[in-house]
N, C-alpha and C. Protein backbone atom coordinates (compact mmCIF):
# COMPACT_ATOMS: atom_id res chain seq x y z
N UNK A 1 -10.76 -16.80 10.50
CA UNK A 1 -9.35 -16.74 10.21
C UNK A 1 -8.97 -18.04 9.50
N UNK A 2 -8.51 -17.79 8.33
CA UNK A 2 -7.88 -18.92 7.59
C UNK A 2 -6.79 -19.56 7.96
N UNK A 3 -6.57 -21.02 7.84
CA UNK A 3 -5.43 -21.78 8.16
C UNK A 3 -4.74 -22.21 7.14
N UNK A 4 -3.42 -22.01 6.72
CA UNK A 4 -2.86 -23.39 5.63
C UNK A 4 -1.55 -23.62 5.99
N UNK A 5 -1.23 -24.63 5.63
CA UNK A 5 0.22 -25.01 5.55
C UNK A 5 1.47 -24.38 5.03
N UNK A 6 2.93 -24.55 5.23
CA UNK A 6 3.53 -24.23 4.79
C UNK A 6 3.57 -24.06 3.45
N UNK A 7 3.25 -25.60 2.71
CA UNK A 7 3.56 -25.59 1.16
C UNK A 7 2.46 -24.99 0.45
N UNK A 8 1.24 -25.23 1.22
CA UNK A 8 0.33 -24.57 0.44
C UNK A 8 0.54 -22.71 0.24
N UNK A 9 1.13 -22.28 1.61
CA UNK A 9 1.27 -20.71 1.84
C UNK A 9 2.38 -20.71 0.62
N UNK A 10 3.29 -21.33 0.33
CA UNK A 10 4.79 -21.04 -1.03
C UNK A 10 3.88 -21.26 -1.96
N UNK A 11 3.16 -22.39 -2.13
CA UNK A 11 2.47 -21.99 -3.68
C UNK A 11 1.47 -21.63 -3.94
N UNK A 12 0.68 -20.43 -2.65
CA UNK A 12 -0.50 -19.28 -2.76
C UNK A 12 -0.01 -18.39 -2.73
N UNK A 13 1.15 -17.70 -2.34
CA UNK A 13 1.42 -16.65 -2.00
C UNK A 13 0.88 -15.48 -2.49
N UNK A 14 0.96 -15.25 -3.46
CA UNK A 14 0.22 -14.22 -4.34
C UNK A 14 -1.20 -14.15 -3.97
N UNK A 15 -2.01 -15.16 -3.97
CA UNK A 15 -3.77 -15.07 -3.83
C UNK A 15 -3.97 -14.77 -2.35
N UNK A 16 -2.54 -15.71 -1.54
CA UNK A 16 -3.39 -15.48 -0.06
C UNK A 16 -2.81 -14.10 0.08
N UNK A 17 -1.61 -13.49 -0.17
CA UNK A 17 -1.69 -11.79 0.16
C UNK A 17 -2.84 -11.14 -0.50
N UNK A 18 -3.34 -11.50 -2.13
CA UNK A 18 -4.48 -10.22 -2.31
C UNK A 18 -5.67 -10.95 -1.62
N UNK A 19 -6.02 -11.70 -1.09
CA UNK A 19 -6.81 -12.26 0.38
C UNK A 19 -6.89 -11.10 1.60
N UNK A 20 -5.65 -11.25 1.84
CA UNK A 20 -5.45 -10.44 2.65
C UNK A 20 -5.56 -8.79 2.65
N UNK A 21 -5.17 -8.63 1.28
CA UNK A 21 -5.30 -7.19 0.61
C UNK A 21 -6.24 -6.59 0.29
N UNK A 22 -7.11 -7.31 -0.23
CA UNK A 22 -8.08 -7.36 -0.45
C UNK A 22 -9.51 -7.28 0.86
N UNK A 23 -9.69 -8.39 1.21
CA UNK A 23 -10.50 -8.61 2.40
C UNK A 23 -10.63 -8.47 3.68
N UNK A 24 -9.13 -7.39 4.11
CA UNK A 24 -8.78 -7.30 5.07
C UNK A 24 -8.75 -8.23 5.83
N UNK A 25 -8.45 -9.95 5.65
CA UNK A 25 -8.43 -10.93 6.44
C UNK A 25 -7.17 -11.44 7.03
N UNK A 26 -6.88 -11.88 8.02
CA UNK A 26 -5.93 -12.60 8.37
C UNK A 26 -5.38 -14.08 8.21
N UNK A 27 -4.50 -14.18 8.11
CA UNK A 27 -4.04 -16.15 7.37
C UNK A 27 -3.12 -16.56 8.66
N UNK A 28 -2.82 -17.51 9.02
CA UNK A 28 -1.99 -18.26 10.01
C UNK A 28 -1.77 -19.24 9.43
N UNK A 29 -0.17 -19.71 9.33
CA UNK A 29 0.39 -20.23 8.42
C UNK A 29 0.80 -21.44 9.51
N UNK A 30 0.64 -22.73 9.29
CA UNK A 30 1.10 -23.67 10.17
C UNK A 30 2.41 -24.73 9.75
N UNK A 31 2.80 -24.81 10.77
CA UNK A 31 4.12 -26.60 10.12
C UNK A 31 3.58 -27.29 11.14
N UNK A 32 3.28 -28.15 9.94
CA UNK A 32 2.99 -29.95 11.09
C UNK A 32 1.75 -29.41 12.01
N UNK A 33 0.97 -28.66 11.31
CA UNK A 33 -0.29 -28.30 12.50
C UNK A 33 0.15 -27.43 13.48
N UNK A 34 1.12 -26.70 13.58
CA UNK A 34 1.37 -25.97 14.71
C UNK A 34 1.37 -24.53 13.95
N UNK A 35 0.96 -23.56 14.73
CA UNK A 35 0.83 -22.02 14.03
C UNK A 35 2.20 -21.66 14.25
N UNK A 36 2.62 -21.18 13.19
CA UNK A 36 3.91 -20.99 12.61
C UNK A 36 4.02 -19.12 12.63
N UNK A 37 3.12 -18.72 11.96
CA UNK A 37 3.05 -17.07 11.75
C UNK A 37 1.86 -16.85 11.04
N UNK A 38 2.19 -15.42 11.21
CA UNK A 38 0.41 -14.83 10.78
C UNK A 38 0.54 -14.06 9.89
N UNK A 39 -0.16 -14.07 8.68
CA UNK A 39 0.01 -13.05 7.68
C UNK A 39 -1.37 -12.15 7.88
N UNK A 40 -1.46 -10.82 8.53
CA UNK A 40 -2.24 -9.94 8.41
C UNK A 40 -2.08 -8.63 7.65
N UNK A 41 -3.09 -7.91 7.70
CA UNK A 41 -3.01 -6.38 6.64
C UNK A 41 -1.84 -5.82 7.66
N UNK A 42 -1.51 -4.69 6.86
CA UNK A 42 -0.38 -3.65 7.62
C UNK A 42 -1.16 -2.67 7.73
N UNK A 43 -1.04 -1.90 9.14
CA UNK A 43 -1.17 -1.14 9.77
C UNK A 43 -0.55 0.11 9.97
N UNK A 44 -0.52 1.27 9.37
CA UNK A 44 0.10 2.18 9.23
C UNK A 44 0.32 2.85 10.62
N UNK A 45 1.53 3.48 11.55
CA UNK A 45 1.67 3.79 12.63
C UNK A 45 0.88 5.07 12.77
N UNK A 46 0.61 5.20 14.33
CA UNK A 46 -0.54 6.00 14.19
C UNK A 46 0.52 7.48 14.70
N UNK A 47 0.65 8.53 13.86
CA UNK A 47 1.90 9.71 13.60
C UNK A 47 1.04 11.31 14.25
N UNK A 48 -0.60 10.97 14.61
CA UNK A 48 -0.99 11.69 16.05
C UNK A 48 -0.69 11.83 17.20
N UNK A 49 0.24 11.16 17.83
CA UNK A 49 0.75 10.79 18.92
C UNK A 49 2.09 11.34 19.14
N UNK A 50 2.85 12.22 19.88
CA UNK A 50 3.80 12.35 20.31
C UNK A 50 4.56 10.83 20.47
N UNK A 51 6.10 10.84 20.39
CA UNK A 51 6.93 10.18 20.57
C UNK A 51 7.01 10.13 22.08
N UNK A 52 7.34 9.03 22.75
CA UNK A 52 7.66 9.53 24.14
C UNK A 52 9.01 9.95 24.59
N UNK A 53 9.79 9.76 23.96
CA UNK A 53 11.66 10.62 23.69
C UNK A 53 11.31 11.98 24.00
N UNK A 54 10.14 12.37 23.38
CA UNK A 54 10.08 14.16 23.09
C UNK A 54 9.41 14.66 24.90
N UNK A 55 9.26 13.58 25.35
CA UNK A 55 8.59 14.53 26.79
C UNK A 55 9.32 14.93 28.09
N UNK A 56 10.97 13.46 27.34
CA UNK A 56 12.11 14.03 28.00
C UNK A 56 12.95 15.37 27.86
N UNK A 57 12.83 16.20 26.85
CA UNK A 57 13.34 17.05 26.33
C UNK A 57 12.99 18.30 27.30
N UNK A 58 13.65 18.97 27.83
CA UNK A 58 13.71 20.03 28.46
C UNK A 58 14.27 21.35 28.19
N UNK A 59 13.70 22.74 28.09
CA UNK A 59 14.61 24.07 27.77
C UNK A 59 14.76 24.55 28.65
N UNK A 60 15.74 25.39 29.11
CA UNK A 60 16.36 26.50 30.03
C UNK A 60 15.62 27.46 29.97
N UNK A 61 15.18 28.02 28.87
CA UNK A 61 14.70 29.02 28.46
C UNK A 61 13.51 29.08 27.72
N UNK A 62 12.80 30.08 27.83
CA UNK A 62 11.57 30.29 27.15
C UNK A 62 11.34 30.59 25.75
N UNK A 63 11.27 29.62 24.59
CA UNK A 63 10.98 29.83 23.04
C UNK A 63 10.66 31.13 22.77
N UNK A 64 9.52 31.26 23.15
CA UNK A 64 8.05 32.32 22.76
C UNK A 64 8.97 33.79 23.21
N UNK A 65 10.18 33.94 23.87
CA UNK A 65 10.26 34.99 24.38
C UNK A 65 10.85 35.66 23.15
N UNK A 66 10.81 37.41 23.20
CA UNK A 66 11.35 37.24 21.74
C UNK A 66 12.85 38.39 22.16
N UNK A 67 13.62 38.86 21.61
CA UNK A 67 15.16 38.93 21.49
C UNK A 67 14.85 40.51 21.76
N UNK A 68 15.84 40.72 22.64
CA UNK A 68 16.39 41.83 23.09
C UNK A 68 17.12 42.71 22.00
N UNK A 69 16.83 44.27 21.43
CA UNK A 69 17.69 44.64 20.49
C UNK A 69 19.36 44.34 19.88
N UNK A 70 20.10 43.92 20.85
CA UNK A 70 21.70 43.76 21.07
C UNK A 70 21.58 42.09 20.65
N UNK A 71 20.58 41.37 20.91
CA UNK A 71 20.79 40.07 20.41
C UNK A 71 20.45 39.39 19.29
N UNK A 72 19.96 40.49 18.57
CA UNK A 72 19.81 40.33 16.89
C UNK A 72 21.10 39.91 16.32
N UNK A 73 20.93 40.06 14.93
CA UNK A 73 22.66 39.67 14.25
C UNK A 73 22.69 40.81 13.91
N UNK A 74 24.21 41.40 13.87
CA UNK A 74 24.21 42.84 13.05
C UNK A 74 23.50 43.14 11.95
N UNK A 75 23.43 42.20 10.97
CA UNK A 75 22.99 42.43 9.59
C UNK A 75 21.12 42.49 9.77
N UNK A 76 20.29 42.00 10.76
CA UNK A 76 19.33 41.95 11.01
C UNK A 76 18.88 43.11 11.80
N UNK A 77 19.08 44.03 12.35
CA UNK A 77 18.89 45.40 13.19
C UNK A 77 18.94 46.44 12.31
């Protein structure tokens, strides 16, 4: 994992992102020697996974069931 400074990170910016873009590497950016922040690749969210909002969701009733003749729309019967 690469280290640099503030001023050096303002006037790499460009090389250390395609660094990063490139090499899939990570940078940690320091002030005064202290780790300041981390510039790593982005990580696309992983959109296999159910939300957990959705497991609160509850029906009365059964989807799959299907409609009684009278509960069609007129124009649909």
């Amino acid at each position: 994992m690469k280290t640099v400074n503030v001023h050096e990170a303002k006037t790499n910016f460009s090389s250390l992102l395609a660094r990063v873009e490139d090499k899939n590497e990570a940078i940690v950016i320091c002030r005064n020697g202290e780790p300041v922040a981390d510039l790593v690749p982005h990580k696309p969210p992983n959109r296999s996974k159910p939300h957990p909002a959705l497991s609160k969701i509850t029906l009365s009733y059964d989807p799959t069931e299907t409609l009684a003749a009278d509960e069609w729309p007129k124009a649909k019967r």
